[in-house]
C-alpha atoms as a PDB file:
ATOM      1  CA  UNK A   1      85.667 116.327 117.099  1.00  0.00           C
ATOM      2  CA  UNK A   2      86.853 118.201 113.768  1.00  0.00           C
ATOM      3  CA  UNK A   3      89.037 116.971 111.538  1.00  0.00           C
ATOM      4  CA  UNK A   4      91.641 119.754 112.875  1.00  0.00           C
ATOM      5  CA  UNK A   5      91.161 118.043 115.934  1.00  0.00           C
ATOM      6  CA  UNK A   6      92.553 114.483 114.336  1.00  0.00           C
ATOM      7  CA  UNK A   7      95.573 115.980 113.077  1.00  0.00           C
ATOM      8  CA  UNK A   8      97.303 117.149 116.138  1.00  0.00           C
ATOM      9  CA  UNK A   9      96.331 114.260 118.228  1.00  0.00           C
ATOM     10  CA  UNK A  10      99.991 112.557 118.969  1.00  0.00           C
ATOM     11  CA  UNK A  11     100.270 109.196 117.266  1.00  0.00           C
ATOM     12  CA  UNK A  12      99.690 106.482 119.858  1.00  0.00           C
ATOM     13  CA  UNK A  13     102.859 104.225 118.854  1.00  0.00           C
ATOM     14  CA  UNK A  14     105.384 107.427 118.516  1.00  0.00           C
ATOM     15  CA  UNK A  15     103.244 107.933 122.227  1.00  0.00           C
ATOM     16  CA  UNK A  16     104.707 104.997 123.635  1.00  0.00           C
ATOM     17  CA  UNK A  17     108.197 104.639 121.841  1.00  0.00           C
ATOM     18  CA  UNK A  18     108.441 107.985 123.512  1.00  0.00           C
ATOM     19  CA  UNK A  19     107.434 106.482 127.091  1.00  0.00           C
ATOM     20  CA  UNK A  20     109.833 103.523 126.622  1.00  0.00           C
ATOM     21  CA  UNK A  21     112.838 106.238 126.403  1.00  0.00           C
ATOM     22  CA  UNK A  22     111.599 107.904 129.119  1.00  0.00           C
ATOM     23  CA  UNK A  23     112.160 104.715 130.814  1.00  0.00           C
ATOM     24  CA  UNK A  24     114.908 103.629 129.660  1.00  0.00           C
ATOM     25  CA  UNK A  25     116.348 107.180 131.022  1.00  0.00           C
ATOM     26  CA  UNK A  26     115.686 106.790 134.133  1.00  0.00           C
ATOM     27  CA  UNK A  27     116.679 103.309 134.288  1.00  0.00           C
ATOM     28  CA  UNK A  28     120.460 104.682 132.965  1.00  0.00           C
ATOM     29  CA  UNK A  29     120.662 107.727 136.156  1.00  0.00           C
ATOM     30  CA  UNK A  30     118.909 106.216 138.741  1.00  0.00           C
ATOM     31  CA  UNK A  31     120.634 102.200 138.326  1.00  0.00           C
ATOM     32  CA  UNK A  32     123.973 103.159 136.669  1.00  0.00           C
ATOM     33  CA  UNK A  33     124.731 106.498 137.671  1.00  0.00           C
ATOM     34  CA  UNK A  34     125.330 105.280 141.235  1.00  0.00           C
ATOM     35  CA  UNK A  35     127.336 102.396 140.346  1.00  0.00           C
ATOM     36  CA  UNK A  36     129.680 104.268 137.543  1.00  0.00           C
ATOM     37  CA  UNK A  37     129.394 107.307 140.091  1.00  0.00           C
ATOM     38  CA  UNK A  38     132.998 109.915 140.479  1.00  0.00           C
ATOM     39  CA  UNK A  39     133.765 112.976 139.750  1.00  0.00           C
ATOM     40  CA  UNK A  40     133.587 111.542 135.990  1.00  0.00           C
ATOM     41  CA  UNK A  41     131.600 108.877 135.205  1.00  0.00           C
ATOM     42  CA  UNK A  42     131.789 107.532 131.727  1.00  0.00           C
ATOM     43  CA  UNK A  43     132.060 103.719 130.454  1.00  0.00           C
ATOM     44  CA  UNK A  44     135.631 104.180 129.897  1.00  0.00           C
ATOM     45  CA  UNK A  45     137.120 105.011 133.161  1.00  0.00           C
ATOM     46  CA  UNK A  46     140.572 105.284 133.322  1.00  0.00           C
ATOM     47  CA  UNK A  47     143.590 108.017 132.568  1.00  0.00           C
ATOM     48  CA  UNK A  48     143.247 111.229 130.596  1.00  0.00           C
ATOM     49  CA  UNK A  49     145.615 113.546 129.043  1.00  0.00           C
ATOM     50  CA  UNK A  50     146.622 116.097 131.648  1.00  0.00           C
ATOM     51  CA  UNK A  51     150.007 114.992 133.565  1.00  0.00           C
ATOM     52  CA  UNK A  52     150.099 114.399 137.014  1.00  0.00           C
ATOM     53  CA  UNK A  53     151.769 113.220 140.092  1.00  0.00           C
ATOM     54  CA  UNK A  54     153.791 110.192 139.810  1.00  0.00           C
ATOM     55  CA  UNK A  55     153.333 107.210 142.404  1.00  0.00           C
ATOM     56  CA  UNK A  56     155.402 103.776 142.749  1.00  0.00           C
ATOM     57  CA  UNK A  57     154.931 101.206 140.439  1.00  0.00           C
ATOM     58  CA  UNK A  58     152.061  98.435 141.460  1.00  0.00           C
ATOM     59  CA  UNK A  59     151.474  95.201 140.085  1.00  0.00           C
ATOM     60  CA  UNK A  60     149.225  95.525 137.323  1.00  0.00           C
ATOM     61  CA  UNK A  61     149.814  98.716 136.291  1.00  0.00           C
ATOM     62  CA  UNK A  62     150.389 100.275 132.409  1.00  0.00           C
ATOM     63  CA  UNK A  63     154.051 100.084 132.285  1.00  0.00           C
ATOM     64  CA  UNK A  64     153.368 102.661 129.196  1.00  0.00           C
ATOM     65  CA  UNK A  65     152.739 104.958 132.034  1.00  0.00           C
ATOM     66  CA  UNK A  66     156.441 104.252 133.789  1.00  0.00           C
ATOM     67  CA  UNK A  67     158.228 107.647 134.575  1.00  0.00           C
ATOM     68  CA  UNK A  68     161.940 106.642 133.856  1.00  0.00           C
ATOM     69  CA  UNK A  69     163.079 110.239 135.237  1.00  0.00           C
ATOM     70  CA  UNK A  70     161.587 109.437 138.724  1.00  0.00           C
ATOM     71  CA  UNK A  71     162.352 106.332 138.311  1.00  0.00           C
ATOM     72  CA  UNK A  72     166.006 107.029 137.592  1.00  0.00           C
ATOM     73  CA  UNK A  73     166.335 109.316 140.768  1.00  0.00           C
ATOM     74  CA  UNK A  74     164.682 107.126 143.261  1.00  0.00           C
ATOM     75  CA  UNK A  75     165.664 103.500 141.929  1.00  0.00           C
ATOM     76  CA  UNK A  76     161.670 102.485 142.586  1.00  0.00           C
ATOM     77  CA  UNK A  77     159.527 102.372 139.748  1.00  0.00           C
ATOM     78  CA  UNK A  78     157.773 104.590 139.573  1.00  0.00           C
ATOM     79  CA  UNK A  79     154.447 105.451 137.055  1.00  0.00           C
ATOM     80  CA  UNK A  80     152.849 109.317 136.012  1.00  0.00           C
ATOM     81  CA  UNK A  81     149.391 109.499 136.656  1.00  0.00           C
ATOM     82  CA  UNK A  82     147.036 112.002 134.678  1.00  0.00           C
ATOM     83  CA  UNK A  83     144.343 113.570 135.164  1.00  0.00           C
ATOM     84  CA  UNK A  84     140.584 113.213 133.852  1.00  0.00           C
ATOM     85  CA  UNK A  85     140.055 115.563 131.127  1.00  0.00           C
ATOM     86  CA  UNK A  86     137.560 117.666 131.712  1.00  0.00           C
ATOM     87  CA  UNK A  87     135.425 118.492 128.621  1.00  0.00           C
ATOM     88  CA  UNK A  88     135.470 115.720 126.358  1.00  0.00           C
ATOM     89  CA  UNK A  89     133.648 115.051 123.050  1.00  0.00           C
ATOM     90  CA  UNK A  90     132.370 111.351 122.521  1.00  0.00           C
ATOM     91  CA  UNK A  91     130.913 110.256 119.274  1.00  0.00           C
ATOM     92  CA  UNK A  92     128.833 107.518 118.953  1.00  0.00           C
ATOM     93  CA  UNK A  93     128.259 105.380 115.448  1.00  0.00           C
ATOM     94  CA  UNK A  94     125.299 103.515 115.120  1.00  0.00           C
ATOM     95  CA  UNK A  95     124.966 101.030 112.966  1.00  0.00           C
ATOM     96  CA  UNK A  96     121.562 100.396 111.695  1.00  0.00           C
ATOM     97  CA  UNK A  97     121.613  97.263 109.679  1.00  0.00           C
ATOM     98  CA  UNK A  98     117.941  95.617 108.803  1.00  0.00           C
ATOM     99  CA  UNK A  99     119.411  92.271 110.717  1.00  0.00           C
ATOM    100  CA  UNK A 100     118.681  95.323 113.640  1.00  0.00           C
ATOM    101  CA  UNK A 101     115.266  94.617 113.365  1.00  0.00           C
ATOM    102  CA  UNK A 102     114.426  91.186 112.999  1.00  0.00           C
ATOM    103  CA  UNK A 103     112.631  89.828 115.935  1.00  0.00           C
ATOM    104  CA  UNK A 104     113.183  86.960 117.787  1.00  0.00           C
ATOM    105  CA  UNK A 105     112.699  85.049 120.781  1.00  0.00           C
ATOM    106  CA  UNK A 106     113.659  88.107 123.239  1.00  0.00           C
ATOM    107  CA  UNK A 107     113.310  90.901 121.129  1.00  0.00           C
ATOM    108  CA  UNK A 108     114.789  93.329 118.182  1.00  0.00           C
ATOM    109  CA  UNK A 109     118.131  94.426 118.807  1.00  0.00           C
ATOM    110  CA  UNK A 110     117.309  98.189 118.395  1.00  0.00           C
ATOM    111  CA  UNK A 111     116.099  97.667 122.207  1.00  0.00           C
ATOM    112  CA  UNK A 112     120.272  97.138 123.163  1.00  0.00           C
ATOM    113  CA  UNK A 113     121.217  99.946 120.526  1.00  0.00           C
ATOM    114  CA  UNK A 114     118.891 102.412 122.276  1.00  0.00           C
ATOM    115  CA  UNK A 115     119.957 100.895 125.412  1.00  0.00           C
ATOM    116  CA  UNK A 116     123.883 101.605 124.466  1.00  0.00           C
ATOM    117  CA  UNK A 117     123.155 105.194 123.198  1.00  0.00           C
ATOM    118  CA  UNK A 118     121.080 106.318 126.313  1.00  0.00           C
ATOM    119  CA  UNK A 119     124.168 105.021 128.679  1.00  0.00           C
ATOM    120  CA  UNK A 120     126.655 106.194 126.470  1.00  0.00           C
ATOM    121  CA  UNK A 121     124.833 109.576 125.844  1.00  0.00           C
ATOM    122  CA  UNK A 122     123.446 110.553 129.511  1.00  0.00           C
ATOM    123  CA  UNK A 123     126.605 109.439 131.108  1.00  0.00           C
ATOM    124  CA  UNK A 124     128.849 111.893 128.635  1.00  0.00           C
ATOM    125  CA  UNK A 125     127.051 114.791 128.076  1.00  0.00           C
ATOM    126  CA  UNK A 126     127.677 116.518 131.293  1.00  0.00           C
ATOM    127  CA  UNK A 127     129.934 118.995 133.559  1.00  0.00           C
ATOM    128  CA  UNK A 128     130.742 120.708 129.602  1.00  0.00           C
ATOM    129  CA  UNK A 129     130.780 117.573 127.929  1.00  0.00           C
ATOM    130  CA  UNK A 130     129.397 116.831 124.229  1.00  0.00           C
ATOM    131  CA  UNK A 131     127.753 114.319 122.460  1.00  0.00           C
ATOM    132  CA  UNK A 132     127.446 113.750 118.452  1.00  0.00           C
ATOM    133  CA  UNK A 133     126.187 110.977 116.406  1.00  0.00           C
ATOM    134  CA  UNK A 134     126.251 109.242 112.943  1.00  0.00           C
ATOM    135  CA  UNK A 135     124.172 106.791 111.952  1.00  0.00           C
ATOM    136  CA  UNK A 136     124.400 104.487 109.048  1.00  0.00           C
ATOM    137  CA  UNK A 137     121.728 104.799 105.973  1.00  0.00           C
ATOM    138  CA  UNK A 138     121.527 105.167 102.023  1.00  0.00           C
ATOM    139  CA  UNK A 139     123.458 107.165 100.230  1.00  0.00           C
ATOM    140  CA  UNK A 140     125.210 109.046 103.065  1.00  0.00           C
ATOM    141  CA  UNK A 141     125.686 108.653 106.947  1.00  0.00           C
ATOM    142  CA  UNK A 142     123.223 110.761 109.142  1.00  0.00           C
ATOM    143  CA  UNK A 143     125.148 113.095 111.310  1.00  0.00           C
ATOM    144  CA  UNK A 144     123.950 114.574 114.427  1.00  0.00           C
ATOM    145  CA  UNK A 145     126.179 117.955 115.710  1.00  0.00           C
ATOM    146  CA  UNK A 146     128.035 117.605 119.181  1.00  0.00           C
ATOM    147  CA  UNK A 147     126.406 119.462 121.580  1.00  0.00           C
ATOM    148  CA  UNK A 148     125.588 118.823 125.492  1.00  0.00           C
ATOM    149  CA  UNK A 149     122.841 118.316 127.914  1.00  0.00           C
ATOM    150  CA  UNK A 150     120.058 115.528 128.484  1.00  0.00           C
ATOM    151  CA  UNK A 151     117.557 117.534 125.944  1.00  0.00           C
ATOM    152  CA  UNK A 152     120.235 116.584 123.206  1.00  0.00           C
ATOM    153  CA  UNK A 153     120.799 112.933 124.731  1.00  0.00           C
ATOM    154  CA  UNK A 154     116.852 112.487 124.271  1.00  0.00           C
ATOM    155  CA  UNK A 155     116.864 113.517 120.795  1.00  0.00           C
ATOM    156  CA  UNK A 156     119.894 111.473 119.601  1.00  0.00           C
ATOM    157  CA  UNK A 157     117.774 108.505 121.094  1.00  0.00           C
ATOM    158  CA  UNK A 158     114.173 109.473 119.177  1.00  0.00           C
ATOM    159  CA  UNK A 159     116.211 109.308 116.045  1.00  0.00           C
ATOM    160  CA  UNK A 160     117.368 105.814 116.695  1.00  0.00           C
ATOM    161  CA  UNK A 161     114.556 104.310 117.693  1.00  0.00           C
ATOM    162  CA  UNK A 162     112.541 105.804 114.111  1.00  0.00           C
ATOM    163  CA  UNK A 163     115.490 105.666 111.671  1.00  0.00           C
ATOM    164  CA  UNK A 164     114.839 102.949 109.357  1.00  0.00           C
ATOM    165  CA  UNK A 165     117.385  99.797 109.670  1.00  0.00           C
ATOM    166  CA  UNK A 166     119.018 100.159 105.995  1.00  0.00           C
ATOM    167  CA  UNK A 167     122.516 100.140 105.111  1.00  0.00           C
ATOM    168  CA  UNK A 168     123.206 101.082 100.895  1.00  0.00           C
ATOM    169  CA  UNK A 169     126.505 102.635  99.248  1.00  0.00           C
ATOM    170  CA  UNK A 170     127.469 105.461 100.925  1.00  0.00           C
ATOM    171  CA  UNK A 171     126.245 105.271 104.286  1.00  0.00           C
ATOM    172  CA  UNK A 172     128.210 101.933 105.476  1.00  0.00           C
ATOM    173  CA  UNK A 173     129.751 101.357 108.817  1.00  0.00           C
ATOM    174  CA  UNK A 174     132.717 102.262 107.158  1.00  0.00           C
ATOM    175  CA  UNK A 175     131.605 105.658 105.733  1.00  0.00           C
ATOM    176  CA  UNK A 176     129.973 106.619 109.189  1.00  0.00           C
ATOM    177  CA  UNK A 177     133.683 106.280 110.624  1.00  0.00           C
ATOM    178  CA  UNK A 178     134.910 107.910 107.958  1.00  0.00           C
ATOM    179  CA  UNK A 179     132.371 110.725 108.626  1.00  0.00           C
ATOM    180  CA  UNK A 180     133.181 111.218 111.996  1.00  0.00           C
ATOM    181  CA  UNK A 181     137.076 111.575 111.031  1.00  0.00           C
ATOM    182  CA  UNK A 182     136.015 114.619 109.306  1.00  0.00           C
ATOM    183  CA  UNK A 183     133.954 115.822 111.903  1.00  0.00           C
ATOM    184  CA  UNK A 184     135.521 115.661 114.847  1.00  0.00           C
ATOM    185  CA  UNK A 185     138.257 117.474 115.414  1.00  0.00           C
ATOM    186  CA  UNK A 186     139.222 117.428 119.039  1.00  0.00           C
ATOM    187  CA  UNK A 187     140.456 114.351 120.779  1.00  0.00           C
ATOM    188  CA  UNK A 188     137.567 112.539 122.302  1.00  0.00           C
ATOM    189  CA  UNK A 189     136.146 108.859 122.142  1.00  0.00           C
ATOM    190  CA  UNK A 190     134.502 107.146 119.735  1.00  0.00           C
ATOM    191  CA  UNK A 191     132.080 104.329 120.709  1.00  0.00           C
ATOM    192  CA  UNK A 192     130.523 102.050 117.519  1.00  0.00           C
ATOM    193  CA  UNK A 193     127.264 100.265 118.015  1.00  0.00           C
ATOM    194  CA  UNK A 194     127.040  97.240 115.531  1.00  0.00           C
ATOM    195  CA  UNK A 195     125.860  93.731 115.442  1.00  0.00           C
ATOM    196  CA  UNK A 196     128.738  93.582 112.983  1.00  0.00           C
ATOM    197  CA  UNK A 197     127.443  90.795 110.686  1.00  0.00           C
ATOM    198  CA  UNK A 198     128.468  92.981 107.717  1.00  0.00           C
ATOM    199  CA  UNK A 199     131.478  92.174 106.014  1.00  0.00           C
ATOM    200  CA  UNK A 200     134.899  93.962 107.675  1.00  0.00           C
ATOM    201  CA  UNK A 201     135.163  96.524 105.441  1.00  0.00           C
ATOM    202  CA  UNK A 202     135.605  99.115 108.246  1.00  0.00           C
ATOM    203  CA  UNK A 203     138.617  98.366 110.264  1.00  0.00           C
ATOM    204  CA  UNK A 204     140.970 100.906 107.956  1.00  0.00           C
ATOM    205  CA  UNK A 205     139.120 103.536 109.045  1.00  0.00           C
ATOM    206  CA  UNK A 206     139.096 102.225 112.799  1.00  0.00           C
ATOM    207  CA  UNK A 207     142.645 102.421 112.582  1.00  0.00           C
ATOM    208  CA  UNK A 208     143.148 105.689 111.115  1.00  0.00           C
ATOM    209  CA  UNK A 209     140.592 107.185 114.027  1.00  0.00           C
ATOM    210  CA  UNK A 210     142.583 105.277 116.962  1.00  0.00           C
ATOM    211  CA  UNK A 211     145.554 108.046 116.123  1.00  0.00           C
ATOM    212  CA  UNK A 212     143.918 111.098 118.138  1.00  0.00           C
ATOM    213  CA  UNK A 213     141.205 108.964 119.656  1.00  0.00           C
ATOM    214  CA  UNK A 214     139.974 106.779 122.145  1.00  0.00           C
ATOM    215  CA  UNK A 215     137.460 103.499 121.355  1.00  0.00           C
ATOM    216  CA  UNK A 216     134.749 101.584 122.745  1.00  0.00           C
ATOM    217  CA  UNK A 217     132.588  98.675 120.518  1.00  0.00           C
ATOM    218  CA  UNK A 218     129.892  97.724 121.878  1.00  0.00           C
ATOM    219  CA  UNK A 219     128.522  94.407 120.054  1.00  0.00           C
ATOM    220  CA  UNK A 220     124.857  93.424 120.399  1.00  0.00           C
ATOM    221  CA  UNK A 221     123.765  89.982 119.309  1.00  0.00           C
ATOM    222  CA  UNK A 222     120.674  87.995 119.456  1.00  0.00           C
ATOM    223  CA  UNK A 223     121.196  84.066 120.501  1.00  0.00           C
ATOM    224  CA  UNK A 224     120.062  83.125 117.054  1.00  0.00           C
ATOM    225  CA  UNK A 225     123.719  85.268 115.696  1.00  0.00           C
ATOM    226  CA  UNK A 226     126.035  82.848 117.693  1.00  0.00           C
ATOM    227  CA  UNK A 227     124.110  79.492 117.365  1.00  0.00           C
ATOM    228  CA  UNK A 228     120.872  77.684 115.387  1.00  0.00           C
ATOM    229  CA  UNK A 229     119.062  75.624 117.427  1.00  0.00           C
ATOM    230  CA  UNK A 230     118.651  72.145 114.984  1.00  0.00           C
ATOM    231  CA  UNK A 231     114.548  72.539 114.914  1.00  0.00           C
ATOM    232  CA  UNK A 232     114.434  70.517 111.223  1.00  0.00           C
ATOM    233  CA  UNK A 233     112.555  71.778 108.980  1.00  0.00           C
ATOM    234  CA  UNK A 234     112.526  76.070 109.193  1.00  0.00           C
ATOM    235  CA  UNK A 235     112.143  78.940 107.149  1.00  0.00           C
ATOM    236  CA  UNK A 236     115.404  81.540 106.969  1.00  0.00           C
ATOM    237  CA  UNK A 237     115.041  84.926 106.199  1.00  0.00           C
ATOM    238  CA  UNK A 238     117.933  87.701 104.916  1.00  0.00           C
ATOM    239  CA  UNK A 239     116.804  90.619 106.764  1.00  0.00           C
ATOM    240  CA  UNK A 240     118.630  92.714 103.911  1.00  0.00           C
ATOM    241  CA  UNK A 241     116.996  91.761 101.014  1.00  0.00           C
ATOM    242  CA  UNK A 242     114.347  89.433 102.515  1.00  0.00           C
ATOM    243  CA  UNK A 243     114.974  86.800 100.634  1.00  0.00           C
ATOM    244  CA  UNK A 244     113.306  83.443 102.172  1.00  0.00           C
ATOM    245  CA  UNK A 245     114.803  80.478 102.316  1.00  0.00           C
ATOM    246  CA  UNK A 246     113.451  77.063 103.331  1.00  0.00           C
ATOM    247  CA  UNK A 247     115.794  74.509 104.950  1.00  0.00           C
ATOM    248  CA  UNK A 248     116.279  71.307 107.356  1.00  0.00           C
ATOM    249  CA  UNK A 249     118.604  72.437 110.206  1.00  0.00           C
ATOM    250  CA  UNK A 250     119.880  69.396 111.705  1.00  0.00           C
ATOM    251  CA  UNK A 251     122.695  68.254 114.037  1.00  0.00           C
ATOM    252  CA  UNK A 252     124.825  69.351 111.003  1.00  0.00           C
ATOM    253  CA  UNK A 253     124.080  72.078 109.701  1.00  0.00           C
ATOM    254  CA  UNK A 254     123.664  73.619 113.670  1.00  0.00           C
ATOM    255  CA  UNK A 255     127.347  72.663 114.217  1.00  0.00           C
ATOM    256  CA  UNK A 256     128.539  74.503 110.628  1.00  0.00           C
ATOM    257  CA  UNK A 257     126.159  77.370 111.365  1.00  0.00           C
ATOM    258  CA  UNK A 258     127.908  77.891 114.504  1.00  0.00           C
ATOM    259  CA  UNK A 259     131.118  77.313 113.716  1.00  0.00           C
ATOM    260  CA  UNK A 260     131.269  79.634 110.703  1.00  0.00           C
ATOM    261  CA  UNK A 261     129.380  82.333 112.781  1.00  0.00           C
ATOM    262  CA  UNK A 262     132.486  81.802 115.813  1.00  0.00           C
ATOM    263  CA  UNK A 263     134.998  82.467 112.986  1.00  0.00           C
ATOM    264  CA  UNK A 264     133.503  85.612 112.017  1.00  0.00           C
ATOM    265  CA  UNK A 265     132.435  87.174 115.849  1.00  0.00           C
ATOM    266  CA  UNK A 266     136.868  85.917 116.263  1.00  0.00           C
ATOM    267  CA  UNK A 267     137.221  87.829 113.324  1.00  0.00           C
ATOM    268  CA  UNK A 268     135.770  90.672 114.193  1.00  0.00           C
ATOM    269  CA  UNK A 269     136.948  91.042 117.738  1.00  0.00           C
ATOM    270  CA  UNK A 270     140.790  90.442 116.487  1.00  0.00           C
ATOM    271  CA  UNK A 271     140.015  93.836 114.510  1.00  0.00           C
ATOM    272  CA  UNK A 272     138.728  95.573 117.125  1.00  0.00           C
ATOM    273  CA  UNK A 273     141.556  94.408 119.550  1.00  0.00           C
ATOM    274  CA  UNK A 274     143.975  95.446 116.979  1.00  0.00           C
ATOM    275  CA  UNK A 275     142.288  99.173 116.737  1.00  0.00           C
ATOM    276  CA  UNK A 276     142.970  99.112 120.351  1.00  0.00           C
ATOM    277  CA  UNK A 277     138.517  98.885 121.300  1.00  0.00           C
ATOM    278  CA  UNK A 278     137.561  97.252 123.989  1.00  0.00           C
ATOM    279  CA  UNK A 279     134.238  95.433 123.594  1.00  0.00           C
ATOM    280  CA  UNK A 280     131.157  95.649 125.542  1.00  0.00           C
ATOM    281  CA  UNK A 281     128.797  92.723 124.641  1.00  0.00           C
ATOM    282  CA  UNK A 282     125.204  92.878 125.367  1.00  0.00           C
ATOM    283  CA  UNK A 283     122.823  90.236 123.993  1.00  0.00           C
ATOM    284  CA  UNK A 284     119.108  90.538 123.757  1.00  0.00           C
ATOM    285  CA  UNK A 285     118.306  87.908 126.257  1.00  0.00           C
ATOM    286  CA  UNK A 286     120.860  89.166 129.445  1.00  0.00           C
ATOM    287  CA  UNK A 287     120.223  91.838 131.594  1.00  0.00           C
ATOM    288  CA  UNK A 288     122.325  95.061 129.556  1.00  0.00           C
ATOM    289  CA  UNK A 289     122.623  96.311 132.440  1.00  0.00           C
ATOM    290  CA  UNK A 290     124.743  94.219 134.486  1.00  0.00           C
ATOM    291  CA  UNK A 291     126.376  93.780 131.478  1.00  0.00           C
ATOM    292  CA  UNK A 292     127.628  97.236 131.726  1.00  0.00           C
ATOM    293  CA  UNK A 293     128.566  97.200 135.243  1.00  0.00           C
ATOM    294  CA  UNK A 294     130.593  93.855 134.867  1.00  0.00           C
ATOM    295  CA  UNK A 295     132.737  95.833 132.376  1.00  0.00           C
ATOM    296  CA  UNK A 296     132.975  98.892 134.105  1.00  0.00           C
ATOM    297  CA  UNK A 297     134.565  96.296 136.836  1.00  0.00           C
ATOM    298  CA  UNK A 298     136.849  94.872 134.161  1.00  0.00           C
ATOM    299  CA  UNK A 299     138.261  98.249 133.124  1.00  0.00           C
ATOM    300  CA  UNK A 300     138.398  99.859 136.378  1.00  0.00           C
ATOM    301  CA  UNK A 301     140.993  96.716 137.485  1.00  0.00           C
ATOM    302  CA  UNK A 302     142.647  97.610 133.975  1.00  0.00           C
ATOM    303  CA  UNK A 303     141.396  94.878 131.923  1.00  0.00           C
ATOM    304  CA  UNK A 304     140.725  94.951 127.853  1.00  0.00           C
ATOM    305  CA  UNK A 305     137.257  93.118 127.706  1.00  0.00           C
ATOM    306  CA  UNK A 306     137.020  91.207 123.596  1.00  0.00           C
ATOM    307  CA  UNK A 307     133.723  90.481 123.645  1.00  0.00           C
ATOM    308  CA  UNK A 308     134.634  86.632 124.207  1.00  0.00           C
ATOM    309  CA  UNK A 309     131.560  86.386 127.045  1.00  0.00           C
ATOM    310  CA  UNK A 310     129.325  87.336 124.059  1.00  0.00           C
ATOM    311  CA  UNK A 311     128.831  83.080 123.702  1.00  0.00           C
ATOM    312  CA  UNK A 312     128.920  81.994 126.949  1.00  0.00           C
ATOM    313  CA  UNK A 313     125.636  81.142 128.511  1.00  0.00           C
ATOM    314  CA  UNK A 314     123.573  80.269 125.443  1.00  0.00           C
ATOM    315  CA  UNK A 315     119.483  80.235 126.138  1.00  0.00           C
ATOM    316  CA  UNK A 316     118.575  76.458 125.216  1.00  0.00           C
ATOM    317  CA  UNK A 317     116.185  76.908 122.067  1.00  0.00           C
ATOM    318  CA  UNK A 318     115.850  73.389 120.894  1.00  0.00           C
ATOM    319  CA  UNK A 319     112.019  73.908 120.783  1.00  0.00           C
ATOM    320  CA  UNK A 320     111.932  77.166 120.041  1.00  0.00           C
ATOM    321  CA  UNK A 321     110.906  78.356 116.164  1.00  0.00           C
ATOM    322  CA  UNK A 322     113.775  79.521 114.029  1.00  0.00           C
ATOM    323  CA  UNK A 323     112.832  83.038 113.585  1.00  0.00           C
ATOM    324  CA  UNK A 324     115.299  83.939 110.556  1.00  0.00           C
END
């Protein structure tokens, strides 16, 4: 074999990276296509902008959506439906912090971002539909033109799953929102993929978005982000500047660690409630999928999901090893 030879041979770890989307593809249209199925399927389902016919008032409904016209006529509430848009434009900010990579009992985190893109990205960019992307970095936010069709969805996905996990000045979570303000002009949705450990630096720029558009968080977590398992003596690593640091995690220390990391998950929900984002939770050791179905469910009966279901269920990992 020449050397020639050995320089087009595909790397075998970009080989299987590319296999594992491949998967993960057909795991998004073959498990949730049928489940989210309709004429549009997307994870927000619910009105769009277009008027339409007006129907009597039902428990549970938007009273936003009361038309006091009708209403005024008949003397029955009544409420104006709309209908779907049909070309919409969804951007989706990724948010790849090192604490993306660190690995721990069930995996890296980048699985669930990949994961959250692919569902996001093959159930949007169809029937005229487009997809765009920024993605956090140094210096300045990556951003990935809108365009349509599964070709696109695959590529958006390569790049997350070989960007490096580094956040510097300039390409924040808060400069990748700030980015897509300036980029997309048409009213659309806006779905941000974070662990959100950073500080909340961002939710100004949430706000100012929420005017002409529509918002979806969708919070990935590890076990380990929520609660420290008191294993005594263990080694702690900050995945941004890798600084190790050896301590004795008792009772104590388990119960302050997971108190102070409930105040700042409460923290950052309240934000994204106030921006008007429902959250979609997935955590590295549940099934993402049914996560996504159960809040389909949610939203399709007109619910606001927060995220609170992030902490329920915790894995029991007395004996397992502290892995940051």
């Amino acid at each position: 074999m020449t050397a020639a030879d050995d320089t087009v041979r595909e790397d075998p770890t970009h080989a299987s990276s590319r296999a594992a989307l491949a998967r993960l593809e057909l795991l998004v249209t073959r498990r949730l296509d049928g489940v989210l199925g309709g004429d549009h399927r997307g994870l927000l389902p619910g009105p769009g902008t277009e008027p339409g016919e007006a129907r009597p008032y039902e428990p549970g409904d938007d009273v936003r959506t009361m038309d006091w016209s009708v209403t005024a006529r008949t003397t029955v509430p009544h409420i104006r439906q709309t209908i779907a848009d049909r070309e919409l434009e969804t951007w989706i900010v990724v948010d790849l912090a090192p604490s993306m990579d660190v690995v721990g009992r069930y995996g890296s985190k980048r699985r669930l971002v990949e994961a959250a893109v692919a569902t996001v990205g093959f159930l949007s960019a169809t029937d005229g539909s487009r997809v765009g992307m920024v993605v956090t970095g140094r210096g300045r936010p990556r951003v990935l033109r809108a365009t349509g069709g599964r070709a696109h969805v695959r590529r958006l996905l390569e790049e997350v799953s070989e960007a490096p996990a580094e956040v510097g000045p300039g390409g924040t979570l808060d400069d990748a929102l700030v980015a897509v303000r300036r980029t997309a002009r048409r009213h659309g949705l806006v779905v941000v993929v974070s662990d959100f450990l950073s500080a909340l630096t961002w939710e100004r720029s949430l706000r100012v978005l929420a005017v002409r558009h529509d918002f979806l968080a969708v919070h990935v977590a590890d076990p380990l982000d929520i609660a420290l398992p008191a294993v005594g003596a263990a080694l702690l690593q900050d995945p941004d500047t890798g600084e190790v640091l050896e301590v004795d995690v008792d009772d104590a220390l388990a119960a302050d660690y997971r108190r102070e990391a409930g105040a700042h998950r409460d923290a950052v929900h309240t934000a994204l409630r106030r921006c008007g984002a429902p959250v979609l939770g997935l955590r590295t050791d549940r099934d993402w999928v049914r996560d996504v179905i159960d809040f389909v469910g949610v939203r399709r009966q007109g619910g606001f999901p927060t995220g609170d279901d992030l902490s329920r269920d915790l894995p029991d990992g007395d004996d397992d090893e502290v892995g940051r």
